[in-house]
Each structure stands twice: as structure tokens, then as C-alpha cells.
Protein backbone atom coordinates (compact mmCIF):
# COMPACT_ATOMS: atom_id res chain seq x y z
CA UNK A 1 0.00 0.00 0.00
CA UNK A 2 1.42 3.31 -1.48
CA UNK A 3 2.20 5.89 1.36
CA UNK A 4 -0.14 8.58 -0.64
CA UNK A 5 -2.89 5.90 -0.56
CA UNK A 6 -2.99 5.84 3.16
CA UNK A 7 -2.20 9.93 3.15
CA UNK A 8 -5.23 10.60 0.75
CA UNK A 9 -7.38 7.43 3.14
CA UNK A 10 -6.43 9.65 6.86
CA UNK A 11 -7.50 12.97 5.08
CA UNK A 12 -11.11 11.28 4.10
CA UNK A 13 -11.34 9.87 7.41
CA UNK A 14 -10.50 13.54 9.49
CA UNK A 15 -12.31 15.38 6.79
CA UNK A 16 -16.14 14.96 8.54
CA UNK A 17 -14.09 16.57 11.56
CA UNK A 18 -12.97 19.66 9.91
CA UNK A 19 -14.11 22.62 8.66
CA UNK A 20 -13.08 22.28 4.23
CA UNK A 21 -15.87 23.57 2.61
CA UNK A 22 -18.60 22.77 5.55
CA UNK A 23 -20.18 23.51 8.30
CA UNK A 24 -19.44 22.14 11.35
CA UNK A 25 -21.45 22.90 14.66
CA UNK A 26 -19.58 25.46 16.82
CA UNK A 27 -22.37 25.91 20.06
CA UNK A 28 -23.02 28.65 22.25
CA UNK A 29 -19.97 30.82 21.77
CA UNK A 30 -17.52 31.62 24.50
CA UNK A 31 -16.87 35.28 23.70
CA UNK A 32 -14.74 36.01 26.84
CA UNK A 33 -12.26 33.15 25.78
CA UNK A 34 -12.31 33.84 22.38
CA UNK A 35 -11.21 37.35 22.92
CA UNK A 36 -8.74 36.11 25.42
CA UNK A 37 -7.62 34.21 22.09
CA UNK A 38 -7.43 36.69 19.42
CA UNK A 39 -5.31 38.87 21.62
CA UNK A 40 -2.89 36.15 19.94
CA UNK A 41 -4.08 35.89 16.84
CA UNK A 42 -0.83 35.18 14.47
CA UNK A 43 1.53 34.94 17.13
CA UNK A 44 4.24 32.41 17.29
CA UNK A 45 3.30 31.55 20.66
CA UNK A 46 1.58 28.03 21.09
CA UNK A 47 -1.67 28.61 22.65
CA UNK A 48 -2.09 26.27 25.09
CA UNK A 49 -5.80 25.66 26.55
CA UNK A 50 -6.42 23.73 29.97
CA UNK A 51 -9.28 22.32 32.01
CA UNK A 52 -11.41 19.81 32.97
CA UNK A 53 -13.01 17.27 30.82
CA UNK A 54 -16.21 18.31 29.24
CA UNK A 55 -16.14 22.72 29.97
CA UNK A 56 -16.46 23.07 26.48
CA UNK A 57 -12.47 23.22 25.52
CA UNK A 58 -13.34 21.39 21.79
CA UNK A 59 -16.02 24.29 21.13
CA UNK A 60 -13.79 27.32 22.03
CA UNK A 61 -11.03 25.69 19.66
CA UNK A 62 -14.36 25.39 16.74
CA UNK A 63 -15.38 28.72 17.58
CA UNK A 64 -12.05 30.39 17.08
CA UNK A 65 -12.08 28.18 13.37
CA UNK A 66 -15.50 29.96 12.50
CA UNK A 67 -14.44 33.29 13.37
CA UNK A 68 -11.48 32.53 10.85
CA UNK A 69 -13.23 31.61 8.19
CA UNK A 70 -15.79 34.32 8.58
CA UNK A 71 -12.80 36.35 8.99
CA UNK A 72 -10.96 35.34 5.26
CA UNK A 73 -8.82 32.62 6.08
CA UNK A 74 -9.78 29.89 4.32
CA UNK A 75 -11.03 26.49 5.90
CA UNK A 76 -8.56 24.29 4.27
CA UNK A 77 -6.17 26.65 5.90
CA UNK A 78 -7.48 25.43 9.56
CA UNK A 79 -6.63 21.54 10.66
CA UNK A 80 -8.57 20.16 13.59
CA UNK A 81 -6.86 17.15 14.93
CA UNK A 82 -9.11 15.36 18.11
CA UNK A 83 -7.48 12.31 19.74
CA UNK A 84 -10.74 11.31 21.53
CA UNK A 85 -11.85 10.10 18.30
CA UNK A 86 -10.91 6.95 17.00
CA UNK A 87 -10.49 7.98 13.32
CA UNK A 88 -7.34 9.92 14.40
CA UNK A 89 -5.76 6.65 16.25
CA UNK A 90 -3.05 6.57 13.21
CA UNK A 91 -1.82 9.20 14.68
CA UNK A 92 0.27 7.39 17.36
CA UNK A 93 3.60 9.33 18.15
CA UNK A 94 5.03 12.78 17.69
CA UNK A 95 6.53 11.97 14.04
CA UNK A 96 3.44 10.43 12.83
CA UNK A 97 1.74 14.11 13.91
CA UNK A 98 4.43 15.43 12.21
CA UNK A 99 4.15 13.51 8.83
CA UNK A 100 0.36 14.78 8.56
CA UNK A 101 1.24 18.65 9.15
CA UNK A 102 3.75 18.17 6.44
CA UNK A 103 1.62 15.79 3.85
CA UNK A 104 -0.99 18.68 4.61
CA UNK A 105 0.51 21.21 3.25
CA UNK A 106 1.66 19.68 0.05
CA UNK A 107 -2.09 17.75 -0.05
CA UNK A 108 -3.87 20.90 0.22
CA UNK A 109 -0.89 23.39 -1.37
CA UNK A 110 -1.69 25.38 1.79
CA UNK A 111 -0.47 29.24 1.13
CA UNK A 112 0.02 31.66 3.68
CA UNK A 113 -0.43 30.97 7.32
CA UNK A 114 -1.84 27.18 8.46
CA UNK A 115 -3.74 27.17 11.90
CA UNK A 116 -3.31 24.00 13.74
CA UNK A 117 -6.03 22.62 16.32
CA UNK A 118 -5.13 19.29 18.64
CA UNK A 119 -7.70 18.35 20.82
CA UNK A 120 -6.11 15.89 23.94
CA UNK A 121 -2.62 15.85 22.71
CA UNK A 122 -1.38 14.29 26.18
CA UNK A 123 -2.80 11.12 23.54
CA UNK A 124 0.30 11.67 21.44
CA UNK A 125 3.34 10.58 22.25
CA UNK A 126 6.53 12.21 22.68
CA UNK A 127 3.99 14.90 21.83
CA UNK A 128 6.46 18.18 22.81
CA UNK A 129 9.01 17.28 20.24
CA UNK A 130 6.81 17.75 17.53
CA UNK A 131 5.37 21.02 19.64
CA UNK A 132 9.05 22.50 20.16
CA UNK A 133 9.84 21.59 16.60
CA UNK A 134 6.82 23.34 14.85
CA UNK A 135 6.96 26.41 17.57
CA UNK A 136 10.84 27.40 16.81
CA UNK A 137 10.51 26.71 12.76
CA UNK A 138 11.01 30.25 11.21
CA UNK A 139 10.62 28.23 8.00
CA UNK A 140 7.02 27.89 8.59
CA UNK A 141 4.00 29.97 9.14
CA UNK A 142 2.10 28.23 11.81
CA UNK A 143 -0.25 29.23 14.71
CA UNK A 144 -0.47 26.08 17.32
CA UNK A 145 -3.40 25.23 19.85
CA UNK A 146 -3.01 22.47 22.18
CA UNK A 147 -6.01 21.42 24.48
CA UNK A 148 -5.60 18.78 27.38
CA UNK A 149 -7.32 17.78 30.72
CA UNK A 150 -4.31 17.77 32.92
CA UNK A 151 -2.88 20.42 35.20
CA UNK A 152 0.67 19.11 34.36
CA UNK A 153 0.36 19.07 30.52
CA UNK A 154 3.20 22.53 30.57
CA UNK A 155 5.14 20.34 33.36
CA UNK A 156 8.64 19.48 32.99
CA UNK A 157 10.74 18.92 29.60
CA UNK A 158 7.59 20.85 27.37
CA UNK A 159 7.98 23.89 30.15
CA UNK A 160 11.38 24.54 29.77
CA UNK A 161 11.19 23.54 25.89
CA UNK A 162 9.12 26.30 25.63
CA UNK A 163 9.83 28.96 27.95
CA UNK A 164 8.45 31.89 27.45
CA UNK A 165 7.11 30.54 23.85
CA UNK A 166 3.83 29.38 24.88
CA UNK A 167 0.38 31.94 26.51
CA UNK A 168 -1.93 28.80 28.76
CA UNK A 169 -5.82 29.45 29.14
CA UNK A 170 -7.88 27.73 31.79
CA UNK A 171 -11.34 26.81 30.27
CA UNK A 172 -14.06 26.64 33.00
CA UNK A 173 -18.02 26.09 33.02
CA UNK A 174 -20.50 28.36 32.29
CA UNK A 175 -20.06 32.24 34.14
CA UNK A 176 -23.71 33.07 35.33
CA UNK A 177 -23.76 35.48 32.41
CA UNK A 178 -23.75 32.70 29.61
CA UNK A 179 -25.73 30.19 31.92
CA UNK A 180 -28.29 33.34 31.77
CA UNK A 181 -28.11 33.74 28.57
CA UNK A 182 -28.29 30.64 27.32
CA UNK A 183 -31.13 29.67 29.19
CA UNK A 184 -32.55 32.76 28.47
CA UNK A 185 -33.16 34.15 32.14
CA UNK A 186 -32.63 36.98 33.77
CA UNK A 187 -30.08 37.62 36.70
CA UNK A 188 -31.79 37.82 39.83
CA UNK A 189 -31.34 35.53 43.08
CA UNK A 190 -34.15 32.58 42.31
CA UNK A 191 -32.16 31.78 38.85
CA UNK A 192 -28.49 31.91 40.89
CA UNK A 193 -29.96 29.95 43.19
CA UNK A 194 -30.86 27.45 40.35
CA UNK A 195 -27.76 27.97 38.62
CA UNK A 196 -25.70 26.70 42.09
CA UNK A 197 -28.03 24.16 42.25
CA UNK A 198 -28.13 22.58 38.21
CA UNK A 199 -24.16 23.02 37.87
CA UNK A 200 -23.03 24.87 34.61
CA UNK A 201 -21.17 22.27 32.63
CA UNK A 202 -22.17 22.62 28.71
CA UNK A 203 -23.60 19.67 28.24
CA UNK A 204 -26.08 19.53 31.45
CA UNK A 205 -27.87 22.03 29.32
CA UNK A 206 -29.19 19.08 26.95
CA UNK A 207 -30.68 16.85 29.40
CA UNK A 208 -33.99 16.99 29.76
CA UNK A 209 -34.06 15.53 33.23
CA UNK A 210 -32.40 14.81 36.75
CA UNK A 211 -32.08 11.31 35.95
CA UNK A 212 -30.34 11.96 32.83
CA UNK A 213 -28.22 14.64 34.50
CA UNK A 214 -27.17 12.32 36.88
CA UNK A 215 -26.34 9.58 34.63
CA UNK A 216 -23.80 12.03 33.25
CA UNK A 217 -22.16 13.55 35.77
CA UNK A 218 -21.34 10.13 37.47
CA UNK A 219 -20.38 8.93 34.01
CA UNK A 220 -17.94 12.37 33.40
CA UNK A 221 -16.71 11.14 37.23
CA UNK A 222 -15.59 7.63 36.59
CA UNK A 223 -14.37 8.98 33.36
CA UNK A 224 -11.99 11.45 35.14
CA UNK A 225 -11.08 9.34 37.87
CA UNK A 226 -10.54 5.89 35.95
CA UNK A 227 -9.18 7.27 32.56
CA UNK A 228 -7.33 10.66 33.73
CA UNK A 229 -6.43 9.69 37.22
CA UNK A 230 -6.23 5.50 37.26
CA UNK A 231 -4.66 4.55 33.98
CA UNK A 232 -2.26 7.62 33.93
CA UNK A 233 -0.98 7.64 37.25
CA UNK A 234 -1.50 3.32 37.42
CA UNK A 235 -3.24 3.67 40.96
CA UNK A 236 -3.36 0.89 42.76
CA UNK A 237 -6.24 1.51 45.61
CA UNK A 238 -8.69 3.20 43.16
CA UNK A 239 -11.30 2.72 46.30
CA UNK A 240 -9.71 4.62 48.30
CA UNK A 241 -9.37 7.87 45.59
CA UNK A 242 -13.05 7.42 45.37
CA UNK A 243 -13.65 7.82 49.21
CA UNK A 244 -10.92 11.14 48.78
CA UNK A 245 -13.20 12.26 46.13
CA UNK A 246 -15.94 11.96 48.28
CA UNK A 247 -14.64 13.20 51.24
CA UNK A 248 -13.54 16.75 49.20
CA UNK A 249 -16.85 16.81 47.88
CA UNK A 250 -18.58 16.82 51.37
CA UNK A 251 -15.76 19.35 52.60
CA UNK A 252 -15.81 22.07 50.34
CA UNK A 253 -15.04 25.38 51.87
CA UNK A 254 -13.90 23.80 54.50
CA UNK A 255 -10.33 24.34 55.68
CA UNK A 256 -8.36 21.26 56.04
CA UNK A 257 -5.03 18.96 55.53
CA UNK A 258 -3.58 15.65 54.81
CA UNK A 259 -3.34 15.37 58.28
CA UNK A 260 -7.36 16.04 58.78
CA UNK A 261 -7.72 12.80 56.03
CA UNK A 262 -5.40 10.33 57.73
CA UNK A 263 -7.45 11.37 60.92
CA UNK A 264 -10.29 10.20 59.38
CA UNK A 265 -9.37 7.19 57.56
CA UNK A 266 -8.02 6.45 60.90
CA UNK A 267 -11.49 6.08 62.11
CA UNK A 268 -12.75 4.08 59.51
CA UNK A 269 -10.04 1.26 60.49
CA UNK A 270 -8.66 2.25 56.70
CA UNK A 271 -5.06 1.71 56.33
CA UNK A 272 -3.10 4.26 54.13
CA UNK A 273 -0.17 6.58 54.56
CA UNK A 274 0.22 10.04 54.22
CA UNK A 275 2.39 10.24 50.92
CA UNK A 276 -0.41 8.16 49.33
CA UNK A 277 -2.83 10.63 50.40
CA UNK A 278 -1.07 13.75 49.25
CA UNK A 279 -0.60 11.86 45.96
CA UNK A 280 -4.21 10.99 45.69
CA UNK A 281 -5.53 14.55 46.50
CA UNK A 282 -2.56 16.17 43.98
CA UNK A 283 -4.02 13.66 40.82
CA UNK A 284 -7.69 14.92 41.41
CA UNK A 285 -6.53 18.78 41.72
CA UNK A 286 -4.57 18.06 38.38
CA UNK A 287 -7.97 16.50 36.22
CA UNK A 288 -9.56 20.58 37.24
CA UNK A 289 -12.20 18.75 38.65
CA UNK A 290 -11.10 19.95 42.30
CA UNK A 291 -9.04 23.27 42.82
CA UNK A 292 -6.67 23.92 45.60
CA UNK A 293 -6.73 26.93 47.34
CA UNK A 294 -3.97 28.19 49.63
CA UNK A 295 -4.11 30.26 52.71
CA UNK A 296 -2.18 33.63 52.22
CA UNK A 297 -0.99 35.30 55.50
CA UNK A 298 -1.88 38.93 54.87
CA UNK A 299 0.32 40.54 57.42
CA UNK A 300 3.43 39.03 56.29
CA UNK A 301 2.54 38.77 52.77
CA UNK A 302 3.53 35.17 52.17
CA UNK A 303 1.71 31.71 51.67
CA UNK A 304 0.83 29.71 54.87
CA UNK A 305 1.74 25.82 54.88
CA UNK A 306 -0.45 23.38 56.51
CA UNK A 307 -4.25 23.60 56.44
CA UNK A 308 -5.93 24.72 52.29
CA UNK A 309 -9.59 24.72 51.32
CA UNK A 310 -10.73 23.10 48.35
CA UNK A 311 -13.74 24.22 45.91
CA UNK A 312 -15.48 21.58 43.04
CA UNK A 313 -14.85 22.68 39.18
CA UNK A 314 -18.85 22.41 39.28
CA UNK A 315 -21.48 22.16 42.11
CA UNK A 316 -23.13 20.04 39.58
CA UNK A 317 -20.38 16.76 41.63
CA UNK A 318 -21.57 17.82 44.82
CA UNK A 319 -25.69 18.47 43.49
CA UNK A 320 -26.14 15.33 41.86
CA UNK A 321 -23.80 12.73 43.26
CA UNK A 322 -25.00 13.64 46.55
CA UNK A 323 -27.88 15.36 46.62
CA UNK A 324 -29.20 12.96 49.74
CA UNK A 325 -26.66 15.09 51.99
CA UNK A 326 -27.89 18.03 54.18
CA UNK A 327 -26.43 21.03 51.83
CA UNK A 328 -24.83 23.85 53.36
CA UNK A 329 -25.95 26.63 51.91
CA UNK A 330 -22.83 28.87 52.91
CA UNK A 331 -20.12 26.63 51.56
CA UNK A 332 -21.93 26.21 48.13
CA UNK A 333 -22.55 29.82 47.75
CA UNK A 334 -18.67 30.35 48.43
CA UNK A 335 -17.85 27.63 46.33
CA UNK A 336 -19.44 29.18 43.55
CA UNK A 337 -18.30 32.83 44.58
CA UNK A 338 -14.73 31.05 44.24
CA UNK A 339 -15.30 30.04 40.84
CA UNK A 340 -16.69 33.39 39.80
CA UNK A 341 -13.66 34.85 40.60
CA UNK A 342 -12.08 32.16 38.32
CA UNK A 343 -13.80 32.94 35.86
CA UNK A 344 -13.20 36.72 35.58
CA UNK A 345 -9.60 35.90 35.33
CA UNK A 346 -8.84 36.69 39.09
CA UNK A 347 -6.14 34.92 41.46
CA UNK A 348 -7.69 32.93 44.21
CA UNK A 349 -6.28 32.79 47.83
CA UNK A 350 -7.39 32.25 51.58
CA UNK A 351 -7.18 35.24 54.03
CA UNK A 352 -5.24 34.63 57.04
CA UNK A 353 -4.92 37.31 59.67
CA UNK A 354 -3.79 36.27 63.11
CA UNK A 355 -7.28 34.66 64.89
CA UNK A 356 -9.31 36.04 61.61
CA UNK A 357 -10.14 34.85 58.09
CA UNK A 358 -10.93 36.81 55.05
CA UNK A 359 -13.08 34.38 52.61
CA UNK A 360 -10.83 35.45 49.29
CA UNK A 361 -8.38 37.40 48.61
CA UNK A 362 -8.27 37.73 44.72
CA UNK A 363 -6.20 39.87 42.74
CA UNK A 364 -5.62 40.80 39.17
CA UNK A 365 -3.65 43.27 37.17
CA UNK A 366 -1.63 44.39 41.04
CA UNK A 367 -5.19 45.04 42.03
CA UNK A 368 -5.97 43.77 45.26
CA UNK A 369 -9.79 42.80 46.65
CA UNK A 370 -10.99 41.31 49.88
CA UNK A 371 -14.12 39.39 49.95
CA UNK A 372 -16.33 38.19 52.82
CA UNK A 373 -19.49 35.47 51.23
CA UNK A 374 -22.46 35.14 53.44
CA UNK A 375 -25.33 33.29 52.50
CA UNK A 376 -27.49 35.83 54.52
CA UNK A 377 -26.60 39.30 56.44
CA UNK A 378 -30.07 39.10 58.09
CA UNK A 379 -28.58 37.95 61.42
CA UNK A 380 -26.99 40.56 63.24
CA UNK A 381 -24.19 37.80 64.38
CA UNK A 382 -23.41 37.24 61.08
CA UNK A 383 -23.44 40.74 59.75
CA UNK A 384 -20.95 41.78 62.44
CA UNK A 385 -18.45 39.14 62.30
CA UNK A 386 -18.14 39.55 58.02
CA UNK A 387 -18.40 43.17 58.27
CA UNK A 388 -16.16 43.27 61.25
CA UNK A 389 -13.55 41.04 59.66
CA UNK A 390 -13.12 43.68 56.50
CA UNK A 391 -12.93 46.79 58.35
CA UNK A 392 -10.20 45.04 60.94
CA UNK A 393 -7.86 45.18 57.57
CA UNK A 394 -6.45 48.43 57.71
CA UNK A 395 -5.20 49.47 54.19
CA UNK A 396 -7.36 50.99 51.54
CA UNK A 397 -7.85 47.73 49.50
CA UNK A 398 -11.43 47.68 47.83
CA UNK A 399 -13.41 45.35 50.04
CA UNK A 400 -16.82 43.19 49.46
CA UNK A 401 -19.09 41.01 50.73
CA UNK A 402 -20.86 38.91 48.79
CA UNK A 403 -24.50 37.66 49.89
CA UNK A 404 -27.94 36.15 48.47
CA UNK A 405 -29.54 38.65 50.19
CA UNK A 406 -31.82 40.89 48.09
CA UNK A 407 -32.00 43.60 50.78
CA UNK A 408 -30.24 47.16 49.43
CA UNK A 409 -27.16 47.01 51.61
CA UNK A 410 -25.01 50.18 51.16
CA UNK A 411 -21.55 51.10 51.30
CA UNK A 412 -20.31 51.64 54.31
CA UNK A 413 -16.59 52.03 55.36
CA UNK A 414 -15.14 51.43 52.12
CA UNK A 415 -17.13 48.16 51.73
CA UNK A 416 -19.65 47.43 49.15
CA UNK A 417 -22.12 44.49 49.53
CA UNK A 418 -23.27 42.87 45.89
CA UNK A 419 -25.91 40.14 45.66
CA UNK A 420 -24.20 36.87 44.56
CA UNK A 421 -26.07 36.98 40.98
CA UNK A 422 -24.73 40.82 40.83
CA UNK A 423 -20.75 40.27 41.27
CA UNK A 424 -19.64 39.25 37.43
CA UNK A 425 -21.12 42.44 36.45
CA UNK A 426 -19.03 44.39 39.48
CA UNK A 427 -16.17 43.23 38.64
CA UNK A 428 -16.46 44.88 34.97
CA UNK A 429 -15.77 47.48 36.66
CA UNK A 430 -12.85 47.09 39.11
């Protein structure tokens, strides 16, 4: 068999996947990361985007192809490669990647500049050869986009391959903005109450039902834990990464260590050590599907070892796995609060300040903000300690509390209050 048989045989197999002379569906479009894109449109920089299985990273990647096409570059100029899909499984190692970017261009006689898409290219091996290769050839004009699902994808060799030659972007479910507007709703407490409550991963959108919802969020589970977690890291005791799923999922918000889990494997009799543990917890923050967030001591301006909260990628693991479980209100609400602040591009920390703790302490751009989230200000316990916490800071740092109260709070001290379904459009503005 001729090599321009098979050549001519892998183009007619990828073709239903690309974008030559049809159209291919491209979903609700993610404006915010698609500008975040564009900033580096024609760049030689690899454009690298990260997150958690099933937040929409394939669409962004289709929605930046439409907006070149409709833009004048033409589609056989754009090649979408997606290793979850069996028809690309001839594409094993990081030469045979390379022998299709360079049959392309001769197959197509590409001119001017060829945009390459690879969806899951963790699936390639020896993958950041061909990356390196491709992102230092001044021979060629190429723009690279890499997807994968794993924290430590820019880890290692690829990081200091490509130091300084690479821009990453951390795709995350729907802000309450697109959830709003693709529901068509309007932003007001009972729909971010619903919007906490249904999760905002893309494709819970679909599903007509909570049975069918919860089919698929268990499925996307086992899929991250077994395929992303299991296989990759060959875990031994996948039981017990289960229960350490579990136990996050129950403790969100909630400040604790390794310690606090061999405490309370301890009392279930479970034996297990503390390395395996720290592994276990470091594999699930590195799928996106958890998110660790450290405690920063704000006196001494310096990260505090020891005790770290951590918040779900999506209520949707806590709302339908176990939905059986007395909620607490307070911890979801800051749970989602956290991932707002994700969302709008802001660093996440924990406030520590001697016997007091500020919620978040999120910056962006130098800016600085301190947040307090309370599910309700209605008690006058509550309303002093939150308020009482932000005005014991003294700099002149914006400040905020963040509530699901609908009562017309203002200003007061240099701290604003904003109703949770309210913040997105705040920040806008800070």
C-alpha cells in the first residue's frame, strides 16, 4: 500500500471533523475566551488551553475556526486534529503528527499561514518534540493550539522547551452570564440559586431531566477518575481515591489537611499513609475537577503551609452525586463565589490574619480585593463578624461582601455588599 494511498485514506477519514468547505457545529460561543484568544491571533506563541473534561475546551477551539473563516482565512487553511476520536488513532507518536502537518501542506498546497487545532494531545506521544519543533521553525508559518485535561500538561521537559514561547488558558463552566443567557433568564437571586443548584457544565444544558443529569455527571466522574487519574498515574487503591473524592466533595469550603484525612481514615479502620494521600488529592486537583486553594498570611505577605480549602470545578459533583446530603448553603454559595472569581480571570487565595479569616483574597492586574461570602446578612451575628472582619484590615484595599440577600445594603466604610447573581457584572468594573 502506497504511502499517498494511506495519506489521501487519513485525510477522508479527518475530513467529517474539519471545517473544508462545511459547516461544522460550533455551540453557544464563548466570547470572553475567544477574545482572550485573538489577543494572539498570528503569534508564534503556542496557545495552550487547559481544564477539565467536558467545559467546552473542543467548542472554544471550533469557535475560534468559525471566526477565521468568517474572517478570510480559508477552511482548508485550519486543521482540527481530536485524539478522543478513534479515526485519528493513526496518529500514534510525535513523528506520525508530524508527517500529517507536512503531507498537509503539500495535499492541500496550503499558502500563507496554516492554523493547527489538537484536541487531547497528552494522547500523542513524545507529543512536545513535535510542539518545540513546529513552535521554533522560522521556516514555517504556523499558529499552534493544544487542548488537554491535565494540570501538568506545561510540566517538565515541554515547560522549559518552551519557555516563554507558549500563553496557557484555563477553560471553565459556564459564568452566570452565559448560563443566563443561554437559558434565556434573567439575573436575579431565584435563577443563581438554580444555577448553584443545576451546575453549569455545557452539556447539562441538553438533558432533559435529573435522571439523565445524573447519569452524566457520574459517568464524566468515573471517566476522570478511571481514565485521567487510574490509567495515567496506574493507581493501585482506586477505592480509596473514590472515598478522597468523596470526602472533598462533602468538605468544600472547608479548611483542612492531609493530616485532617489520615485522621479520618483512621477512624474508619482504613489503612493508608500520608504520601499516598497527598498523591491521591494532587491527581484529582490536576484532572480541574477539584481546585486547591492556599491560605495567604496577609500581614506578612507570604503563603501559609499546613491547612488549604478546596472548591469543586462544578457544584453540579456535589448536586447530583449527593444530593441525599444536608447542603450547606454557605459553603456552596462560596464555592461558587470562588469560581466566579475564576472565571473573571482573578487569582484565588485564603485570608489569614492572626485569629481572623478573610473568605478570598483575589487579585488581578496588582489590584488587590478582599471578599467576605455570606449566605445571609439578616442575622446581626453574622453581619458583624463579616463586616467586622473587612474593616479590621487596615489598608485601603477595595473590600466586598458577597450575599444572596436581596436587601439594598449600602456602602459603608469602604465596603460594598453585591448580591451573589450581581458580582460578574461588578467586577467589569474594578
Amino acid at each position: 500500500m502506497s504511502n499517498q494511498y494511506i495519506m489521501t485514506e487519513n485525510f477522508n477519514k479527518i475530513a467529517k471533523y474539519n471545517f473544508w468547505n462545511q459547516t461544522i457545529k460550533t455551540g453557544f460561543v464563548r466570547q470572553n475566551y475567544l477574545d482572550q484568544l485573538l489577543q494572539f491571533k498570528d503569534s508564534r506563541l503556542v496557545k495552550v488551553l487547559v481544564g477539565q473534561r467536558r467545559v467546552g475546551k473542543s467548542y472554544v477551539l471550533r469557535q475560534y475556526i468559525q471566526h477565521l473563516i468568517n474572517t478570510g482565512v480559508s477552511s482548508q487553511n485550519t486543521l482540527y486534529i481530536n485524539k478522543e476520536f478513534t479515526d485519528f488513532d493513526f496518529l500514534e507518536n510525535y513523528q506520525d503528527l508530524n508527517a500529517l502537518i507536512q503531507d498537509y501542506l503539500i495535499h492541500f498546497k496550503i499558502e500563507g499561514r496554516l492554523y493547527v487545532f489538537i484536541d487531547e494531545i497528552q494522547q500523542i506521544e513524545d507529543w512536545e518534540r513535535i510542539v518545540n519543533s513546529l513552535s521554533q521553525d522560522f521556516t514555517l508559518a504556523i499558529d499552534l493550539f493544544i487542548t488537554g485535561s491535565n494540570s501538568e500538561l506545561l510540566s517538565g521537559e515541554l515547560a522549559s522547551l518552551l519557555s516563554g514561547r507558549y500563553v496557557k488558558f484555563e477553560i471553565l463552566p459556564f459564568r452566570f452570564e452565559e448560563y443566563c443567557s443561554f437559558q434565556k433568564k434573567e439575573k436575579s437571586r431565584k435563577n443563581y440559586s438554580r444555577f448553584m443548584k443545576e451546575g453549569a457544565l455545557p452539556e447539562l444544558f441538553h438533558l432533559p431531566t435529573d435522571e439523565s443529569k445524573n447519569h452524566y455527571v457520574s459517568s464524566l466522574k468515573d471517566t476522570i477518575i478511571l481514565r485521567d487519574i487510574v490509567q495515567r498515574f496506574s493507581i493501585k487503591d482506586t477505592a480509596l481515591l473514590l472515598d478522597i473524592f468523596n470526602y472533598v466533595v462533602n468538605n468544600v469550603s472547608n479548611l483542612f489537611s492531609v493530616n485532617n484525612l489520615m485522621n479520618y481514615f483512621e477512624s474508619k479502620k482504613r489503612k493508608t499513609n500520608y504520601e499516598t494521600l497527598a498523591n491521591y488529592l494532587n491527581y484529582l486537583n490536576q484532572t480541574f475537577v477539584i481546585h486547591k486553594c492556599e491560605r495567604y498570611d496577609i500581614k506578612g505577605k507570604e503563603l501559609l503551609s499546613g491547612t488549604v480549602k478546596y472548591y469543586l470545578n462544578d457544584l453540579a459533583f456535589r448536586n447530583y452525586l449527593f444530593g441525599t446530603a444536608p447542603p450547606s448553603f454557605g459553603n456552596l454559595l462560596e464555592n461558587s463565589i470562588y469560581l466566579d472569581f475564576l472565571k473573571s480571570n482573578f487569582k484565588v487565595q485564603v485570608g489569614a490574619m492572626r485569629n481572623k479569616e478573610i473568605d478570598f483574597v483575589v487579585t488581578r492586574n496588582n489590584s488587590i480585593l478582599f471578599v467576605q461570602v455570606a449566605y445571609t446578612l439578616e442575622n446581626e451575628e453574622t453581619y458583624n463578624r463579616e463586616f467586622g472582619n473587612l474593616i479590621s484590615l487596615k489598608n485601603n484595599n477595595p473590600k466586598l461582601i458577597v450575599t444572596m440577600d436581596e436587601l439594598p445594603y449600602e456602602e459603608k466604610d469602604g465596603i460594598y455588599f453585591v448580591p451573589a447573581w450581581e458580582l460578574e457584572a461588578f467586577l467589569k468594573k474594578f
